[in-house]
C-alpha atoms as a PDB file:
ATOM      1  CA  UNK A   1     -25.704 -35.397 -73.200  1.00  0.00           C
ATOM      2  CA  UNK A   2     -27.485 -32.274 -72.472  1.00  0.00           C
ATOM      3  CA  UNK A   3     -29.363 -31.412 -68.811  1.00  0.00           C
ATOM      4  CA  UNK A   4     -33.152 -32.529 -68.594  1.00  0.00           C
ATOM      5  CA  UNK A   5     -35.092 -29.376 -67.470  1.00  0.00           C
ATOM      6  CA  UNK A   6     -35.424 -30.647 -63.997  1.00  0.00           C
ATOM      7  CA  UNK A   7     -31.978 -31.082 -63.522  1.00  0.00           C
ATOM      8  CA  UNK A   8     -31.217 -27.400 -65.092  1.00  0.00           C
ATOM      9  CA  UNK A   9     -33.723 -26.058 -62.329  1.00  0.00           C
ATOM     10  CA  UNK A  10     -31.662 -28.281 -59.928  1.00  0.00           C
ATOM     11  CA  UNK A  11     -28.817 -26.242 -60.568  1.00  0.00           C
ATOM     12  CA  UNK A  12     -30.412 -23.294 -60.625  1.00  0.00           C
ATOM     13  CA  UNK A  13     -31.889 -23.473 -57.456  1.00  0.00           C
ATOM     14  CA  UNK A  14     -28.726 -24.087 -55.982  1.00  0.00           C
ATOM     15  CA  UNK A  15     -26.849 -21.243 -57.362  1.00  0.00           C
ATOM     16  CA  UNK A  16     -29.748 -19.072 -55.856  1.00  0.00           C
ATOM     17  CA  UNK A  17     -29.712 -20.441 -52.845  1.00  0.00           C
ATOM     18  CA  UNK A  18     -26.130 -19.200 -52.177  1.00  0.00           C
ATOM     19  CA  UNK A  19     -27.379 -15.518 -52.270  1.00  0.00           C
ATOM     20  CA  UNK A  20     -25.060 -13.931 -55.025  1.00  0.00           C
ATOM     21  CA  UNK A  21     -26.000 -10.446 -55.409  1.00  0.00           C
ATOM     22  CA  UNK A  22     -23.981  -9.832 -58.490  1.00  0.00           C
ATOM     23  CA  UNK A  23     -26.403 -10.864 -61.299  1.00  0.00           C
ATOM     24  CA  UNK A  24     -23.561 -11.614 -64.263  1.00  0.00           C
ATOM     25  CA  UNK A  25     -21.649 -13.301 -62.093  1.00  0.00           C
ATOM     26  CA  UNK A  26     -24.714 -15.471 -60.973  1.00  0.00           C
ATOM     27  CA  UNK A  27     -25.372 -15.914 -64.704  1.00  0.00           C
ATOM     28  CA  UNK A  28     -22.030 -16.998 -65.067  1.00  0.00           C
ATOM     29  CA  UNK A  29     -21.905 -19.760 -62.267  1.00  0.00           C
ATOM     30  CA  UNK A  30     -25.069 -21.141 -63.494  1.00  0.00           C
ATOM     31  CA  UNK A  31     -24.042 -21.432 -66.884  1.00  0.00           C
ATOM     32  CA  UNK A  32     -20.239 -22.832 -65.748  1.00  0.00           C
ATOM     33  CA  UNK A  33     -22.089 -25.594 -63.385  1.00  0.00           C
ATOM     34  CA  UNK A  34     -24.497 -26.636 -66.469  1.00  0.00           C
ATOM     35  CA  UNK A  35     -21.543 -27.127 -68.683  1.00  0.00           C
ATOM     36  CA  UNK A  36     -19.115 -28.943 -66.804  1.00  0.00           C
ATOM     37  CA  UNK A  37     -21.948 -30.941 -65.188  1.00  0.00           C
ATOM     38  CA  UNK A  38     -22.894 -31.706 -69.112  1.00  0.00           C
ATOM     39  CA  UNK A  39     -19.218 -33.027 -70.155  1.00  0.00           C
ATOM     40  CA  UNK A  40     -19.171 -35.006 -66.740  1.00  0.00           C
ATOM     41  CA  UNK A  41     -22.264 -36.807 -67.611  1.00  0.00           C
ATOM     42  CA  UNK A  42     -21.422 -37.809 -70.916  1.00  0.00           C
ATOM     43  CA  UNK A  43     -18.123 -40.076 -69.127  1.00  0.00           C
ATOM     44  CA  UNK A  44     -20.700 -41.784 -67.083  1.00  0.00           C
ATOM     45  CA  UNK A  45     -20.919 -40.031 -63.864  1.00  0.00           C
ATOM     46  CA  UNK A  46     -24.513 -39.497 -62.165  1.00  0.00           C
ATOM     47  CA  UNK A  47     -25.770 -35.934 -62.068  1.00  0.00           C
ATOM     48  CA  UNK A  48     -25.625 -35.300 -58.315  1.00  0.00           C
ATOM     49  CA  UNK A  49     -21.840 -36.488 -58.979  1.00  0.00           C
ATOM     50  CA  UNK A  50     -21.329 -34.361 -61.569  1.00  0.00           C
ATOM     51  CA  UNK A  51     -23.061 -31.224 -60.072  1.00  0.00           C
ATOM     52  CA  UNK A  52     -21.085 -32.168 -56.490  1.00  0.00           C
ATOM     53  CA  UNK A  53     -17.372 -32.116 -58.644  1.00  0.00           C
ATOM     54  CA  UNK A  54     -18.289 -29.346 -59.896  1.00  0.00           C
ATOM     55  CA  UNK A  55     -18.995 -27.035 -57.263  1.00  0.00           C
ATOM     56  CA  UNK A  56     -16.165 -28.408 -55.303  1.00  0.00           C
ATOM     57  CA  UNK A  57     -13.791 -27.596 -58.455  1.00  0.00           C
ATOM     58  CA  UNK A  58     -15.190 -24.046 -59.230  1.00  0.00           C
ATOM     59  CA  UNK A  59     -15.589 -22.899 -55.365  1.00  0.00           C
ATOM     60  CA  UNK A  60     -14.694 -24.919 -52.626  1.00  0.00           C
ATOM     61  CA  UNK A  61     -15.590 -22.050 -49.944  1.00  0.00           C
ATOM     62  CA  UNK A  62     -18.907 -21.255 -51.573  1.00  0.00           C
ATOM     63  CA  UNK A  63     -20.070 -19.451 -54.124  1.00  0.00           C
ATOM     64  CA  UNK A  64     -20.240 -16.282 -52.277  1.00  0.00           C
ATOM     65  CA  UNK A  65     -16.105 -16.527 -51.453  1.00  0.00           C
ATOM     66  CA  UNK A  66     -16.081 -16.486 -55.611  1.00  0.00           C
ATOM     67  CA  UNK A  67     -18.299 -13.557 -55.453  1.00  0.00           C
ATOM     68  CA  UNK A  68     -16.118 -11.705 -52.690  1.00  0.00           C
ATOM     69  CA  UNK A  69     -13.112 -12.147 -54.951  1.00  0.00           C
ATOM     70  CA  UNK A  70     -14.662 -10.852 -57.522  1.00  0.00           C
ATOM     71  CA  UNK A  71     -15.870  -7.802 -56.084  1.00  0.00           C
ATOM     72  CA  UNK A  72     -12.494  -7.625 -54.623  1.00  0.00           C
ATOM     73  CA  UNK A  73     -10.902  -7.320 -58.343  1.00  0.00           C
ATOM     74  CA  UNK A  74     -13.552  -5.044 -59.679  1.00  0.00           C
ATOM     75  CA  UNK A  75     -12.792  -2.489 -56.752  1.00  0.00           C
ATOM     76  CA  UNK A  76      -9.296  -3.515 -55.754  1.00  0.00           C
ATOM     77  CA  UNK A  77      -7.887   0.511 -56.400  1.00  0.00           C
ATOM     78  CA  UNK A  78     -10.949   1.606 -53.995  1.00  0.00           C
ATOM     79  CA  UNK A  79     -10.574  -1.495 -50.906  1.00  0.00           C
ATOM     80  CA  UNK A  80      -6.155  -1.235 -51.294  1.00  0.00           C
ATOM     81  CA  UNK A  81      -6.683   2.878 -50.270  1.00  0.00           C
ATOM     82  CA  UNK A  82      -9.316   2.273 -47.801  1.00  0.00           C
ATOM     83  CA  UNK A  83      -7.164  -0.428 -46.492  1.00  0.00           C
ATOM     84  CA  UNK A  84      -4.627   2.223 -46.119  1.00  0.00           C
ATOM     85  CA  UNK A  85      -6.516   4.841 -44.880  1.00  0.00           C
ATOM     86  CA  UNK A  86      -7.821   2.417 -42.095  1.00  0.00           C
ATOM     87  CA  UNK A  87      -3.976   1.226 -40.901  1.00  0.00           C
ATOM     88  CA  UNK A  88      -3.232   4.625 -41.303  1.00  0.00           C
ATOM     89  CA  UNK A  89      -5.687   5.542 -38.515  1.00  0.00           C
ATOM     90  CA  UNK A  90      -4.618   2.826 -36.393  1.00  0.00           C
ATOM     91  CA  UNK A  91      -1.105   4.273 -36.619  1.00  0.00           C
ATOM     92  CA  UNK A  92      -1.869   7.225 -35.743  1.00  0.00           C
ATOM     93  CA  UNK A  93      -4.416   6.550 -33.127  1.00  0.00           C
ATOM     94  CA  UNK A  94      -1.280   4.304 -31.283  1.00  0.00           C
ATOM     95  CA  UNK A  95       1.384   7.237 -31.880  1.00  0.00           C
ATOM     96  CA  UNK A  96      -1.319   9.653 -30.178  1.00  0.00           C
ATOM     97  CA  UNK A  97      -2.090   7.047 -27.719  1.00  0.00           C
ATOM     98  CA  UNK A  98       1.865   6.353 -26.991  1.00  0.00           C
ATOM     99  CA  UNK A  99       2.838  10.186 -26.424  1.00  0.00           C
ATOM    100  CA  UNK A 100      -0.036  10.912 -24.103  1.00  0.00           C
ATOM    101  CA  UNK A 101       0.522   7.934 -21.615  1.00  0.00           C
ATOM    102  CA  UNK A 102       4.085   9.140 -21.872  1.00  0.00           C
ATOM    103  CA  UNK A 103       3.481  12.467 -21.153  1.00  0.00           C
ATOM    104  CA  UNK A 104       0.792  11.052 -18.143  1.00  0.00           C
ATOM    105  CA  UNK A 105       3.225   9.206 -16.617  1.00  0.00           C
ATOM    106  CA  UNK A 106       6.076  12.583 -16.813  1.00  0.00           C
ATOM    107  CA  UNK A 107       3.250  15.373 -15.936  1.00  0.00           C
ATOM    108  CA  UNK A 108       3.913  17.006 -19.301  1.00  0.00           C
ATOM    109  CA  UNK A 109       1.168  19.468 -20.359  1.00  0.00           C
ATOM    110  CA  UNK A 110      -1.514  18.128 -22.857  1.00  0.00           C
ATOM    111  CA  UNK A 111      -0.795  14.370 -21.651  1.00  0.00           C
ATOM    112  CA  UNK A 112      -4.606  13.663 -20.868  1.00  0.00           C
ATOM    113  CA  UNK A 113      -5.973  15.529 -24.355  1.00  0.00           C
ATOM    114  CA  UNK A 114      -3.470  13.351 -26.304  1.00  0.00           C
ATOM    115  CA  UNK A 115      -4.406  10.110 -24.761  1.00  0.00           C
ATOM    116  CA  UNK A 116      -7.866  10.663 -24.846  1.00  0.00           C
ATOM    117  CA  UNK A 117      -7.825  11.185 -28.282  1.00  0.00           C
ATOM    118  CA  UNK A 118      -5.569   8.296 -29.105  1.00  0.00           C
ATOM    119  CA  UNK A 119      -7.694   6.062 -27.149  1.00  0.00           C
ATOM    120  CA  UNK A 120     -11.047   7.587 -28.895  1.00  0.00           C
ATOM    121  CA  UNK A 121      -9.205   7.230 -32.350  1.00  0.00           C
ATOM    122  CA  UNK A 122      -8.202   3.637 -31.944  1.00  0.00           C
ATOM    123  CA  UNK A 123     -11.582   2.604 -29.847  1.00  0.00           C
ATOM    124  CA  UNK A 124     -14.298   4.681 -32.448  1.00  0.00           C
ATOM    125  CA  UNK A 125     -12.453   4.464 -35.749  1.00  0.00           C
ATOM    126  CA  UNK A 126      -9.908   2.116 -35.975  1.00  0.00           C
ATOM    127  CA  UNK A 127     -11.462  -1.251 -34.119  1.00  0.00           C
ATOM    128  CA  UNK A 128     -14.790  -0.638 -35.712  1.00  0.00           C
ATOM    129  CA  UNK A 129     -12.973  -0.412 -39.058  1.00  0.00           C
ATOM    130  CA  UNK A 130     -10.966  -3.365 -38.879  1.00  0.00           C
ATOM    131  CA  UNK A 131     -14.232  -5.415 -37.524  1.00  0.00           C
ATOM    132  CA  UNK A 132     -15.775  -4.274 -41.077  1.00  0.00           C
ATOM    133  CA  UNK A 133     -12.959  -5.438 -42.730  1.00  0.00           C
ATOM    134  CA  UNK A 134     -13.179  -8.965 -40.989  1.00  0.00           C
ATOM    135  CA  UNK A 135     -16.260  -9.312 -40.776  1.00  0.00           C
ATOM    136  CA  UNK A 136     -16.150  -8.867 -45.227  1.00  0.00           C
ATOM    137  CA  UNK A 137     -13.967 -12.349 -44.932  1.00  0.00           C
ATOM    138  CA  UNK A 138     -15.873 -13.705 -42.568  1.00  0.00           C
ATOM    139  CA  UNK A 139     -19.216 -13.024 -43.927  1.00  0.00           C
ATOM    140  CA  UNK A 140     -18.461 -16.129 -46.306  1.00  0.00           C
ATOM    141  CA  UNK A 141     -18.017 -18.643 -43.852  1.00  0.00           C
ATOM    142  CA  UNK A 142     -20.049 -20.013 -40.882  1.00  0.00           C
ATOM    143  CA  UNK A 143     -22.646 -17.868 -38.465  1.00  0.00           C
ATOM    144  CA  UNK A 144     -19.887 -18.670 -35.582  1.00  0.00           C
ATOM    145  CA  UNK A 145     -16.953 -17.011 -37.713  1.00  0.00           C
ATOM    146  CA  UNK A 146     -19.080 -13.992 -38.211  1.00  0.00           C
ATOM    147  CA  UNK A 147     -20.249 -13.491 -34.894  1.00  0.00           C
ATOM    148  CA  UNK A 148     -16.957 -14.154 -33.191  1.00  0.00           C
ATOM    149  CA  UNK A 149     -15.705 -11.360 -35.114  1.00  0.00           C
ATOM    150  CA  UNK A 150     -19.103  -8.845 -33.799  1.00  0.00           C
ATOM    151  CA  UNK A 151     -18.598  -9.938 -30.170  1.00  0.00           C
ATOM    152  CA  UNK A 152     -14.976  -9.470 -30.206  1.00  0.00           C
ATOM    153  CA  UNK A 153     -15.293  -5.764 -31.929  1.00  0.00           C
ATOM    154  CA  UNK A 154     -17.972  -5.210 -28.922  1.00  0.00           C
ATOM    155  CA  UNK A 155     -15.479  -6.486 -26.095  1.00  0.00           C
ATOM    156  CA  UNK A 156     -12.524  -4.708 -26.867  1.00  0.00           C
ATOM    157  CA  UNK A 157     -14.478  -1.598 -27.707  1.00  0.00           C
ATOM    158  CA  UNK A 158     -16.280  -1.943 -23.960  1.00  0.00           C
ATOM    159  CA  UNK A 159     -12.903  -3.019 -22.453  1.00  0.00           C
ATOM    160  CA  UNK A 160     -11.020  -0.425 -23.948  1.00  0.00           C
ATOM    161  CA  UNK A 161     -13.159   2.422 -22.877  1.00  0.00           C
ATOM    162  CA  UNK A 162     -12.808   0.475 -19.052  1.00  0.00           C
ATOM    163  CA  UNK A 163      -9.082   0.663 -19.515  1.00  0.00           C
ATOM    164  CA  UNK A 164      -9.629   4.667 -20.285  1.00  0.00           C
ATOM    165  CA  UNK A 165     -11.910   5.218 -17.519  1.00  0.00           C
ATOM    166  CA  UNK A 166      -9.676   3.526 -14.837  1.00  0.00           C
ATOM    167  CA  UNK A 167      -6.594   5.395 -16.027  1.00  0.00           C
ATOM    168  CA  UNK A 168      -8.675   8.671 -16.303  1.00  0.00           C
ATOM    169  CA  UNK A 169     -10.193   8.014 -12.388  1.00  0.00           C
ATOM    170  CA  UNK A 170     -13.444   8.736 -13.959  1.00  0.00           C
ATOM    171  CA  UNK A 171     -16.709   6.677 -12.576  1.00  0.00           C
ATOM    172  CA  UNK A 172     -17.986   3.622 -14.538  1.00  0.00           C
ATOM    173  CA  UNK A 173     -14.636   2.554 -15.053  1.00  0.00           C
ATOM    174  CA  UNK A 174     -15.799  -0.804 -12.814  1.00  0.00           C
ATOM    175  CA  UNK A 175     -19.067  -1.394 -13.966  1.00  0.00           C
ATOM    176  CA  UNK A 176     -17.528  -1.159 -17.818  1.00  0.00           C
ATOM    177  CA  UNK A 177     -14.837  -3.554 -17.392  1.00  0.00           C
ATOM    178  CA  UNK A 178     -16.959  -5.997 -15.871  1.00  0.00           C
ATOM    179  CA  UNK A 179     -19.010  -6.090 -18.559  1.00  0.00           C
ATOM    180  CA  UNK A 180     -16.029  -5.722 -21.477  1.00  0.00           C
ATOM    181  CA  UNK A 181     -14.809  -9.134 -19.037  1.00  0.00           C
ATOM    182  CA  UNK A 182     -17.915 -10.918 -19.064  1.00  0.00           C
ATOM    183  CA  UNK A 183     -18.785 -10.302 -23.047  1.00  0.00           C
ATOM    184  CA  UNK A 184     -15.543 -11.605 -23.770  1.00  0.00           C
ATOM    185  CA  UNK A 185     -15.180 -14.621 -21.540  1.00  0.00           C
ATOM    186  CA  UNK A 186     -18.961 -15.508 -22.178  1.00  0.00           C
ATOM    187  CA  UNK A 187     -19.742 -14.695 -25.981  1.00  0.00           C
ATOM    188  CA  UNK A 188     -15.952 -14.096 -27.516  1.00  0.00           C
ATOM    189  CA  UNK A 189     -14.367 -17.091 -26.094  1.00  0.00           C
ATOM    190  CA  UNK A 190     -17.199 -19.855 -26.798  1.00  0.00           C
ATOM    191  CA  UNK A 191     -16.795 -18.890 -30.390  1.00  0.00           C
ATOM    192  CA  UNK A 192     -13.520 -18.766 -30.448  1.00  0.00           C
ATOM    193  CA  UNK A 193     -12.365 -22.002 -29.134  1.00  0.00           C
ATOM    194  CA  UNK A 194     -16.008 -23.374 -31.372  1.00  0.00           C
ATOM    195  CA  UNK A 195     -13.879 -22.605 -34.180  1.00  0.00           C
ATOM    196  CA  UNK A 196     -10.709 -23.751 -32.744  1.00  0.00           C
ATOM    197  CA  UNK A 197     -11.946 -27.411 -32.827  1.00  0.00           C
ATOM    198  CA  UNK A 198     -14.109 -27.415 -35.568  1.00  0.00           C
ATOM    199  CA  UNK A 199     -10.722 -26.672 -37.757  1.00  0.00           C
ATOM    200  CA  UNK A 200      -8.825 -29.152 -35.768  1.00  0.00           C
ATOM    201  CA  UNK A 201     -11.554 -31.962 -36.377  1.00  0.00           C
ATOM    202  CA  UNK A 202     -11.388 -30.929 -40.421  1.00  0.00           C
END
């Protein structure tokens, strides 16, 4: 039983609606969906059946989780060494960070460059890195998954620099870990614990 023309644009609207940028691979979901919706319809089940088994068979987490994999695969060489790159700033940013507050708290020479620049490292480089990186996963599932992952990158990036102005004695140190506090316990945290339940209730 083949798919009336209204049903075909059915499909077709829905497959645009998810927002795959990858044109093929659009091509290729539309064409899956028609087929399998075809076959279903020929055993009897009604087309908003059909097209609802199918989409939950082919992608369960949307077609744009299909589309991230993909991508994924065609640049896995590319995401696997930025990946590394990445952790290997973070590692470097904490062994930098480690020496100088060692060094701070023994009055070694060079204890305040060394910390500073761990501090910068991890706060500048590293955090806003890994956000990106989350926020790639994320940017398949809900608005509250993607901006928990924004507001949290801002908090620790406003805390942090609190942290290194209080250790530093610099001024501002107050006034930026009051506001690193209150963007945590008043943006992070709702979304968060949103999250938290809506998984639980699942």
């Amino acid at each position: 039983m083949r798919l009336s023309p209204e049903q075909e644009n059915i499909i077709c609207d829905f497959v645009d609606s998810q927002g795959l940028k990858m044109k093929d691979l659009r091509d290729d979901v539309l064409d899956h969906l028609c087929c399998v919706v075809e076959s279903e319809l020929r055993i009897g089940k009604t087309f908003d059946q059909s097209l609802q088994d199918a989409i939950t068979e082919l992608a369960p987490n949307g077609l744009i989780d299909i589309e991230r994999r993909t991508f994924f695969l065609l640049n896995s060489k590319r995401i696997i060494m930025m990946k590394k790159l990445m952790y290997l700033i973070g590692f470097i940013g904490s062994v930098t960070l480690t020496i100088g507050s060692t060094f701070k708290v023994l009055s070694y020479p060079g204890a305040n460059v060394l910390f500073v620049t761990g501090f910068l490292t991890l706060l500048l480089i590293f955090i806003p890195l890994l956000t990106f990186d989350r926020y790639k996963v994320a940017i398949a599932k809900t608005m509250s998954e993607r901006l928990k992952v924004i507001i949290g990158c801002i908090a620790a990036i406003v805390t942090g620099f609190a942290g290194l102005f209080k250790f530093l004695h610099w001024q501002g140190g107050t006034i930026l870990l009051l506001a690193g506090a209150f963007i945590f316990a008043l943006g992070f945290l709702p979304f968060l614990f949103f999250t938290m339940y809506k998984k639980s209730v699942e």
